[in-house]
Protein backbone atom coordinates (compact mmCIF):
# COMPACT_ATOMS: atom_id res chain seq x y z
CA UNK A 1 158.98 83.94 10.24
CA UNK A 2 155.95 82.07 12.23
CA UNK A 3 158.70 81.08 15.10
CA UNK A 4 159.57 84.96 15.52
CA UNK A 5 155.27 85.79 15.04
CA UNK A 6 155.17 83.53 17.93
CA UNK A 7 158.51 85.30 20.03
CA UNK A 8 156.50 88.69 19.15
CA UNK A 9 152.81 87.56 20.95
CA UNK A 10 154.25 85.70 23.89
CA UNK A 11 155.34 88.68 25.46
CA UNK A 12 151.89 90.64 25.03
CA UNK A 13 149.83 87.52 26.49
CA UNK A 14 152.40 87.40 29.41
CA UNK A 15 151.74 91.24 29.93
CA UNK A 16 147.93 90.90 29.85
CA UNK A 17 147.98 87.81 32.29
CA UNK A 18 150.61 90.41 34.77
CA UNK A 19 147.54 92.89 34.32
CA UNK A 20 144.91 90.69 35.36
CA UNK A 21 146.01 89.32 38.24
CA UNK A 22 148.30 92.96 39.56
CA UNK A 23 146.04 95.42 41.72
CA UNK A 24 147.68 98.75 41.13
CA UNK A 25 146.48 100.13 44.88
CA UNK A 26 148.34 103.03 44.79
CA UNK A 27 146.68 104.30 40.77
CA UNK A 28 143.30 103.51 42.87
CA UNK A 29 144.04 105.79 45.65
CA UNK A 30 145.14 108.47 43.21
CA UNK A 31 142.03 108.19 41.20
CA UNK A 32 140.03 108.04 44.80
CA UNK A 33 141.50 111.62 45.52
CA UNK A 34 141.36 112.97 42.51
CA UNK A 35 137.50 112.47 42.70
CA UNK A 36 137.52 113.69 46.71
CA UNK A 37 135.39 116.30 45.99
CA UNK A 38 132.84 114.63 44.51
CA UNK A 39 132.76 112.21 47.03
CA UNK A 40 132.13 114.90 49.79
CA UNK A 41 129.53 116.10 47.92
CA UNK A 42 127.91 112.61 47.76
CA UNK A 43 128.44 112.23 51.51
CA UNK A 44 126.88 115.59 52.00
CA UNK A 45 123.53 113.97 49.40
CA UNK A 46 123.51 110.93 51.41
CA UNK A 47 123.53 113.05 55.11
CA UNK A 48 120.52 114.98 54.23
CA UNK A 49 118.22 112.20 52.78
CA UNK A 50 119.40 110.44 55.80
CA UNK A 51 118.27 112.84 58.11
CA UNK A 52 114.98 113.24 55.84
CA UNK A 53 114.69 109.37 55.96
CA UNK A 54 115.49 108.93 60.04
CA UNK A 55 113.25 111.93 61.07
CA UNK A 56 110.19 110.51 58.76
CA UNK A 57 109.84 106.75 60.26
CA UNK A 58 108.08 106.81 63.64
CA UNK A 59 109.97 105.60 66.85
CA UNK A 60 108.75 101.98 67.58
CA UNK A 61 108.41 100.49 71.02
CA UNK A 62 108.43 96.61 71.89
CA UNK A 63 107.29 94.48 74.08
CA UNK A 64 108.10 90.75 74.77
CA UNK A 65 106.26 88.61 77.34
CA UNK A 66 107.30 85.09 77.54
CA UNK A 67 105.28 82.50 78.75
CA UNK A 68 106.07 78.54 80.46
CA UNK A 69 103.91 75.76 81.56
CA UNK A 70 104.22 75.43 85.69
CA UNK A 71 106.14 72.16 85.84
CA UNK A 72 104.59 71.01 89.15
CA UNK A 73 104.03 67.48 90.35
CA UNK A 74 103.85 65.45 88.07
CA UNK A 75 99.82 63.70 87.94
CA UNK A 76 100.09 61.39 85.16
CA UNK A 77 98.34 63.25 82.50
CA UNK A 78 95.82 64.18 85.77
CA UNK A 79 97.39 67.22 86.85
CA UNK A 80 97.22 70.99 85.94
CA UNK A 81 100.97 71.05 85.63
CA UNK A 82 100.35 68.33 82.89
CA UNK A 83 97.60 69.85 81.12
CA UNK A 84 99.25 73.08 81.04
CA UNK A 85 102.63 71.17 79.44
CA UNK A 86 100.80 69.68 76.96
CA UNK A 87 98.78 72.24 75.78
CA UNK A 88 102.38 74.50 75.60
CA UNK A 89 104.15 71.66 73.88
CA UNK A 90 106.19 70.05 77.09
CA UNK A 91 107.45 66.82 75.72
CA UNK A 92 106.50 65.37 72.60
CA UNK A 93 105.79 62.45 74.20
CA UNK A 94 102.53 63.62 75.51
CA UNK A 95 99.39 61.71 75.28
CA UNK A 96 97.25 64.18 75.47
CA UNK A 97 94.25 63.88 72.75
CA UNK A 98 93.55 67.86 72.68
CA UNK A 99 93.69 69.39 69.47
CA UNK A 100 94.59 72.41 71.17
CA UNK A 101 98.41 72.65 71.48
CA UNK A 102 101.74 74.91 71.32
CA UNK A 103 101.92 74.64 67.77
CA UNK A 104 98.41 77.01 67.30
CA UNK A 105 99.20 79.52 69.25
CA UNK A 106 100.62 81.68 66.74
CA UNK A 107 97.76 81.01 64.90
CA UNK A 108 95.33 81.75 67.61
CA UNK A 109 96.85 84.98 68.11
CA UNK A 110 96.74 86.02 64.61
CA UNK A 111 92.90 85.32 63.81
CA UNK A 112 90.69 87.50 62.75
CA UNK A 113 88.20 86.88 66.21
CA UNK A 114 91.20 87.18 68.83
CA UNK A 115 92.62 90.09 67.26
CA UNK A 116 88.88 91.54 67.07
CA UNK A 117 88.68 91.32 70.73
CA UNK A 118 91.64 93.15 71.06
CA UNK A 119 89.35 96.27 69.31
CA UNK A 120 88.09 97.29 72.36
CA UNK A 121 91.32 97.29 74.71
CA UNK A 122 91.33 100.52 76.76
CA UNK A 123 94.77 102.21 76.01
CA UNK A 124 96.73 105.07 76.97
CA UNK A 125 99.84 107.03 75.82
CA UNK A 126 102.75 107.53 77.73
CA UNK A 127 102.15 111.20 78.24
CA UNK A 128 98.54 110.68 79.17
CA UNK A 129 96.94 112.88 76.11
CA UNK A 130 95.71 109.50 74.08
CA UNK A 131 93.29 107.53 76.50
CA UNK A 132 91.20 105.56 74.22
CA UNK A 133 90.64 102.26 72.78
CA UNK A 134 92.95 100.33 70.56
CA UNK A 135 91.23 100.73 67.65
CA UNK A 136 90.68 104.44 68.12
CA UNK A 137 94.09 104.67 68.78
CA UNK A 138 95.26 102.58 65.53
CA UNK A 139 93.73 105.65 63.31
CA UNK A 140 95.99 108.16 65.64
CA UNK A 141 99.36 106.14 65.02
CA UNK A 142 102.33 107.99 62.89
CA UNK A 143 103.43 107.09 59.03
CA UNK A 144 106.21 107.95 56.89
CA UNK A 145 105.30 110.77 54.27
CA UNK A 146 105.91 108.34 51.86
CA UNK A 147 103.30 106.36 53.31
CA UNK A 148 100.81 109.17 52.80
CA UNK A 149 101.82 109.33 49.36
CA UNK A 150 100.83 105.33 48.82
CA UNK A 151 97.86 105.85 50.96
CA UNK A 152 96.52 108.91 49.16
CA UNK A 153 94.87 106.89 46.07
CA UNK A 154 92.89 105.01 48.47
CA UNK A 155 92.01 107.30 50.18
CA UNK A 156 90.59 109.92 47.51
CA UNK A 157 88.47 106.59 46.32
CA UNK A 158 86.79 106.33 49.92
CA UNK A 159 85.84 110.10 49.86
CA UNK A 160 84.20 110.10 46.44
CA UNK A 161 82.77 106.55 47.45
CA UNK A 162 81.11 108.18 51.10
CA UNK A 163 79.87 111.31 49.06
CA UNK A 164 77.37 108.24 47.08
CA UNK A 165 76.96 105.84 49.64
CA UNK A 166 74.49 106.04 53.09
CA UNK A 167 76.57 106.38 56.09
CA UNK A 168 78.05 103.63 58.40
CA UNK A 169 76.77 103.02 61.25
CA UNK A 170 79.44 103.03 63.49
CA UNK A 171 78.24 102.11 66.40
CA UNK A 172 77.34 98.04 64.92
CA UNK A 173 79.17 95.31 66.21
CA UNK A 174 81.67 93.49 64.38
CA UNK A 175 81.46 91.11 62.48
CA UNK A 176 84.13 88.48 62.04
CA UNK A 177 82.37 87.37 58.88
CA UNK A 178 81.85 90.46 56.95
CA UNK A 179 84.51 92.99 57.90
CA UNK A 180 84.62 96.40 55.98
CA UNK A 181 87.54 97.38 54.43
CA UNK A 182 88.79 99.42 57.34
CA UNK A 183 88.35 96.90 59.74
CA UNK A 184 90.33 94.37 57.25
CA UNK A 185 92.99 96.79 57.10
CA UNK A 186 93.38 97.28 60.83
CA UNK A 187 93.06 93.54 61.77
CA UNK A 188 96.21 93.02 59.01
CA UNK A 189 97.90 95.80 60.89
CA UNK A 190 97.56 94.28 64.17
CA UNK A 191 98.46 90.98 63.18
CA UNK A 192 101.70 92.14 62.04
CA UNK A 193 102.68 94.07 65.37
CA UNK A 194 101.03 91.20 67.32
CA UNK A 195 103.04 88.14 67.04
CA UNK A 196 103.37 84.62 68.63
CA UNK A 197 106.31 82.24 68.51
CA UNK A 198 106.58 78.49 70.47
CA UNK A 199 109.72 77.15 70.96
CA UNK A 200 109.30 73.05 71.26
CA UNK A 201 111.89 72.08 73.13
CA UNK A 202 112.17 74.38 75.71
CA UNK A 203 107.93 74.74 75.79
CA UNK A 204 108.47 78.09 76.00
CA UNK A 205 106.08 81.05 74.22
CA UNK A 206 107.13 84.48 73.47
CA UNK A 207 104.38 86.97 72.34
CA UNK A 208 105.96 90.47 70.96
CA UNK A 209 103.78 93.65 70.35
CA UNK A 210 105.44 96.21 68.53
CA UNK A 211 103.95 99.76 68.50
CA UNK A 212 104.66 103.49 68.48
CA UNK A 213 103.91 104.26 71.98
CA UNK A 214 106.05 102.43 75.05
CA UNK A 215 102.91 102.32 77.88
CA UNK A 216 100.35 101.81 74.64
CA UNK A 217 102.22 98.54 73.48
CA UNK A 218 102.84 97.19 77.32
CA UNK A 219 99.44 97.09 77.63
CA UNK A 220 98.40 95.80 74.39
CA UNK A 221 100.89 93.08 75.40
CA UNK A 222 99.18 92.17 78.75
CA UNK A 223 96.07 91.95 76.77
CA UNK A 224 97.02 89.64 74.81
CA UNK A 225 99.04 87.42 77.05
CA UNK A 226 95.13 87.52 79.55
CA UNK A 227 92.79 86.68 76.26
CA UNK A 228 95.00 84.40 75.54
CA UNK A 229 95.28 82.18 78.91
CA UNK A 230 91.23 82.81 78.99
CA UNK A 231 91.01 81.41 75.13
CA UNK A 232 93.06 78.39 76.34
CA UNK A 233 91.20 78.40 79.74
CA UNK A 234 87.46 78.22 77.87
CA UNK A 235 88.98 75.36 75.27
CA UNK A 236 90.08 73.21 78.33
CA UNK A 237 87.10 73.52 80.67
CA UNK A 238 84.46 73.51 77.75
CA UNK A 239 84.12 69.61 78.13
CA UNK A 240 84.00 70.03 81.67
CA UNK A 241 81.57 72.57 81.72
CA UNK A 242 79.09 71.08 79.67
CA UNK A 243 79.10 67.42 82.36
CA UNK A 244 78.53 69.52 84.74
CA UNK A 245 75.78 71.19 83.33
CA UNK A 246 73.74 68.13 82.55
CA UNK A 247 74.88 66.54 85.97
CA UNK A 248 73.17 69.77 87.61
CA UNK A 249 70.05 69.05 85.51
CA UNK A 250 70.16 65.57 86.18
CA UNK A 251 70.85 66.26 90.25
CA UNK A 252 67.62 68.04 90.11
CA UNK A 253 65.78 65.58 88.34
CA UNK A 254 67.00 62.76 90.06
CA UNK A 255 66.37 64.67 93.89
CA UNK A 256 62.58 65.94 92.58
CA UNK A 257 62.02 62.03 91.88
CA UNK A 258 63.35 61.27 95.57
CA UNK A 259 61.37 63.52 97.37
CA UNK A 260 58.08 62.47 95.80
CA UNK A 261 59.20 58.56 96.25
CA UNK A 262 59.78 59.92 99.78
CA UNK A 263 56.65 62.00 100.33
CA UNK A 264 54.28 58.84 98.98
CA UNK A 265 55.88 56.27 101.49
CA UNK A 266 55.63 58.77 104.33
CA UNK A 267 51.92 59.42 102.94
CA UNK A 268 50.85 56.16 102.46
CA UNK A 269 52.59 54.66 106.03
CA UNK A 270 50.83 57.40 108.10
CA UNK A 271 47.52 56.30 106.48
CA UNK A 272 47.74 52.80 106.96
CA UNK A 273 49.93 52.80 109.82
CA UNK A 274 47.40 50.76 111.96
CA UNK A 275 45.95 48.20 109.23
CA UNK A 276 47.67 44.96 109.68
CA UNK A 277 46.96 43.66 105.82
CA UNK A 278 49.59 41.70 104.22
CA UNK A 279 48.57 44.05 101.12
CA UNK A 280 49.57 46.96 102.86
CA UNK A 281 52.17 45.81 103.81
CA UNK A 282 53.45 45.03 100.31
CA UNK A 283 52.58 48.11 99.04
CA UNK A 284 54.29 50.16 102.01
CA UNK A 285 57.42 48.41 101.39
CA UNK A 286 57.22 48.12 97.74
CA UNK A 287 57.23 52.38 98.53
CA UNK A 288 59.89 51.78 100.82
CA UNK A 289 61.88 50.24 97.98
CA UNK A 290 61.14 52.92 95.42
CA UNK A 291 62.35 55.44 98.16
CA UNK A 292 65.56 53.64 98.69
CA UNK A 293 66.69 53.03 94.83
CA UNK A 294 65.57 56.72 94.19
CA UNK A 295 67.92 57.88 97.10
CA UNK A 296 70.61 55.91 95.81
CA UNK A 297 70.28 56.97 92.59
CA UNK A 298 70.25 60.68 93.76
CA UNK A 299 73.15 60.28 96.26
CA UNK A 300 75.65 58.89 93.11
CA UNK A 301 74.17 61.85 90.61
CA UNK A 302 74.92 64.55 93.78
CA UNK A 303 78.84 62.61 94.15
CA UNK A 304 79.12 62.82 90.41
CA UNK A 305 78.37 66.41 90.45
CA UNK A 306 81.04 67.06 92.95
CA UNK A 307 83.70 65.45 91.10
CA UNK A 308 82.34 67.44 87.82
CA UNK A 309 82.84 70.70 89.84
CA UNK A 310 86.13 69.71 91.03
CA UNK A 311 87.16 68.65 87.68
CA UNK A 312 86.60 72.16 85.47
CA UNK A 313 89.35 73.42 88.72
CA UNK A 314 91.61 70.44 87.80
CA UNK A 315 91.26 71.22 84.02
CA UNK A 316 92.30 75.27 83.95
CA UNK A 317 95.49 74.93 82.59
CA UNK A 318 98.46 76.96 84.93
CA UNK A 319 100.64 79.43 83.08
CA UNK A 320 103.69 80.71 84.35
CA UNK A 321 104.87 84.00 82.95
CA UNK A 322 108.28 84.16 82.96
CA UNK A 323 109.06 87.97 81.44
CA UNK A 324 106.02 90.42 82.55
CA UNK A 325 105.14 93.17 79.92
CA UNK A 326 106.79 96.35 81.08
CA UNK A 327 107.01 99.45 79.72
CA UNK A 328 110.38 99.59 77.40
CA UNK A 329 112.22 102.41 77.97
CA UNK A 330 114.45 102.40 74.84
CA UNK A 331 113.09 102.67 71.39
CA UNK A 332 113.08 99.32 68.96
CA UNK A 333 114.66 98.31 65.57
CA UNK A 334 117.01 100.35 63.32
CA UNK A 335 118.19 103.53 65.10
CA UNK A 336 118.79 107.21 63.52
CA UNK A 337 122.44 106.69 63.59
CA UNK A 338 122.74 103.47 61.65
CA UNK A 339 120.67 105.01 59.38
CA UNK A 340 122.61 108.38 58.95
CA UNK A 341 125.86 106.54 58.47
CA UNK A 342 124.20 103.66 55.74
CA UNK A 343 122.76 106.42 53.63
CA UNK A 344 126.44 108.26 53.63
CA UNK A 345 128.31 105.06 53.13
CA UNK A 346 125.60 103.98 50.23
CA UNK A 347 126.06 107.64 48.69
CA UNK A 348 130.04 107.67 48.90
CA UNK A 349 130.29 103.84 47.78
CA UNK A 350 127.64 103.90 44.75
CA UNK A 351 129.20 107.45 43.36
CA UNK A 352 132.89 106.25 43.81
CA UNK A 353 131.28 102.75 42.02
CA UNK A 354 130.18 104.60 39.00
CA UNK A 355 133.20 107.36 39.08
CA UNK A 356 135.79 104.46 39.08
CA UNK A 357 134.03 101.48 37.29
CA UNK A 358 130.45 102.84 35.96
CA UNK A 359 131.40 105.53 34.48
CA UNK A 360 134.36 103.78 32.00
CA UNK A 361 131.80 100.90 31.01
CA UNK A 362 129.34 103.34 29.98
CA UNK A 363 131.18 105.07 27.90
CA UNK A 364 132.50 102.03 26.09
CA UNK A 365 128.80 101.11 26.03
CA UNK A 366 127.75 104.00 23.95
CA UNK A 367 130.93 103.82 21.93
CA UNK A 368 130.05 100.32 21.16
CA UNK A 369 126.65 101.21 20.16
């Protein structure tokens, strides 16, 4: 009696192992058609919000200027082809003890005082209608509806917060220590759009500006790329600067002190020119003597000075752009089609999901329950 129990389930664990592991294709295509027309429908849902969803987001433009050391002679650490290398990251076997290097320059473009600089950028649209500054043109920039939605909280709190509060004064500076809450929001806004990116082996840095206008974001781009070069231009010469600033000061100091070493010996020999006094004649060339150390003293300050002047040339680092900012012609990231078609695929594929598989598990769900 158990052997033929055992004959009797064999047979039904043999059929549920053939079920598992047998894909039925042609049941699935009947059950696909049979649901066809609620699958055009769904293709139909997912056009429109498509088209609702392409037509909302703002075209974006970008821009992307790269950026290389000039790889001269080579000046052993001396040259501007080296200084320029090692402040772009050519060769990690540079000695160079500058704390500036490739590495921060995504981080020098993204503070909050470069980016401020950037404020005041004259800009102009394509079709000539916008010509303003960056951050003027920052408030006339496109959103999403939906992002009007989000924004529309905040922006009810500002209005009942300007009706009981004195009015900005607008015309201030900025200040990189105490930004207001606008400003904040438009330096984060720029510092996504605005980015910087080394690569170390080949020392090569691309900035990329991304905005809504093509001849807006070309020029925020060349603005960048100049303040930049200047940044790293006032870092490197700083040092340089400040020698030969004091050598200047200490040119004049040490020439003053050699013309009035000169103008007592030439005073005191035309007095005593005709006294024959072993006194005077220690004291004219003791005058003589002062004259002569002053002068040399005064002619190695003036040579130092020279080399100091020649030096903050020497020290401007040389940058080589490789790929200019120009004006793109062609719109950036996702386009309208690639959006049309993922909303219809998304629409057809989740309501066959839930017509085929959803729809069974739910019920057994609720008869469960």
């Amino acid at each position: 009696m158990a052997e033929n129990k055992n004959n009797y389930q064999q047979p039904d664990v043999q059929e549920t192992e053939n079920d598992e592991i047998t894909i039925d294709w042609m049941d699935i295509l009947r059950r696909i058609y049979a649901i066809r027309k609620t699958l055009y429908k769904a293709a139909g849902v997912g056009l429109i919000l498509g088209i609702i969803i392409a037509l909302s987001i703002p075209k974006q433009y970008t821009v992307t200027v790269t950026l290389s050391p000039e790889m001269g002679g080579d000046k052993a650490g001396g040259g501007l082809a080296s200084l320029a290398s090692s402040f772009l990251g050519g060769g990690a076997s540079s000695n160079s003890p500058d704390a500036l290097n490739a590495t921060l320059a995504p981080d020098i473009v993204a503070s909050t005082p470069f980016i401020l600089e950037l404020f005041n950028t004259k800009v102009q649209t394509l079709d000539g209608k916008l010509d303003t500054t960056l951050v003027a043109y920052l408030d006339e920039q496109k959103q999403p509806w939906w992002g009007y939605i989000k924004a529309a909280p905040g922006m009810a709190i500002g209005t009942i917060k300007s009706l009981f509060s004195e009015e900005a004064d607008t015309t201030s500076a900025l200040n990189p220590f105490q930004l207001t809450e606008e400003e904040s929001e438009k330096v984060e806004g720029l510092r996504k759009v605005i980015t910087a990116d080394v690569d170390k082996k080949t020392a090569m840095t691309t900035l990329t500006v991304t905005m809504q206008d093509p001849k807006v974001t070309a020029i925020v781009a060349d603005s960048v790329v100049a303040k930049l070069q200047q940044y790293i231009i006032d870092y490197r010469i700083k040092k340089a600067k400040e020698d030969c600033a004091y050598l200047e000061q200490l040119y004049k100091e040490r020439q003053q002190e050699y013309y009035d070493a000169q103008s007592k010996y030439a005073h005191y020999f035309d007095s005593n020119r005709n006294i024959a006094l072993q006194s005077v004649r220690a004291e004219q060339e003791r005058l003589q003597n002062d004259m002569n150390l002053a002068y040399q003293v005064y002619s190695q300050v003036a040579q130092q000075l020279q080399v100091a002047r020649a030096k903050i040339q020497e020290e401007k680092p040389v940058f080589a752009v490789v790929e200019p900012a120009t004006v793109p012609l062609q719109p950036s990231g996702t386009s309208r089609k690639v959006i049309l078609i993922g909303f219809v695929f998304l629409a057809v594929c989740g309501t066959g999901a839930w017509k085929l598989l959803g729809l069974t598990y739910w019920k057994k769900l609720k008869s469960n329950i």
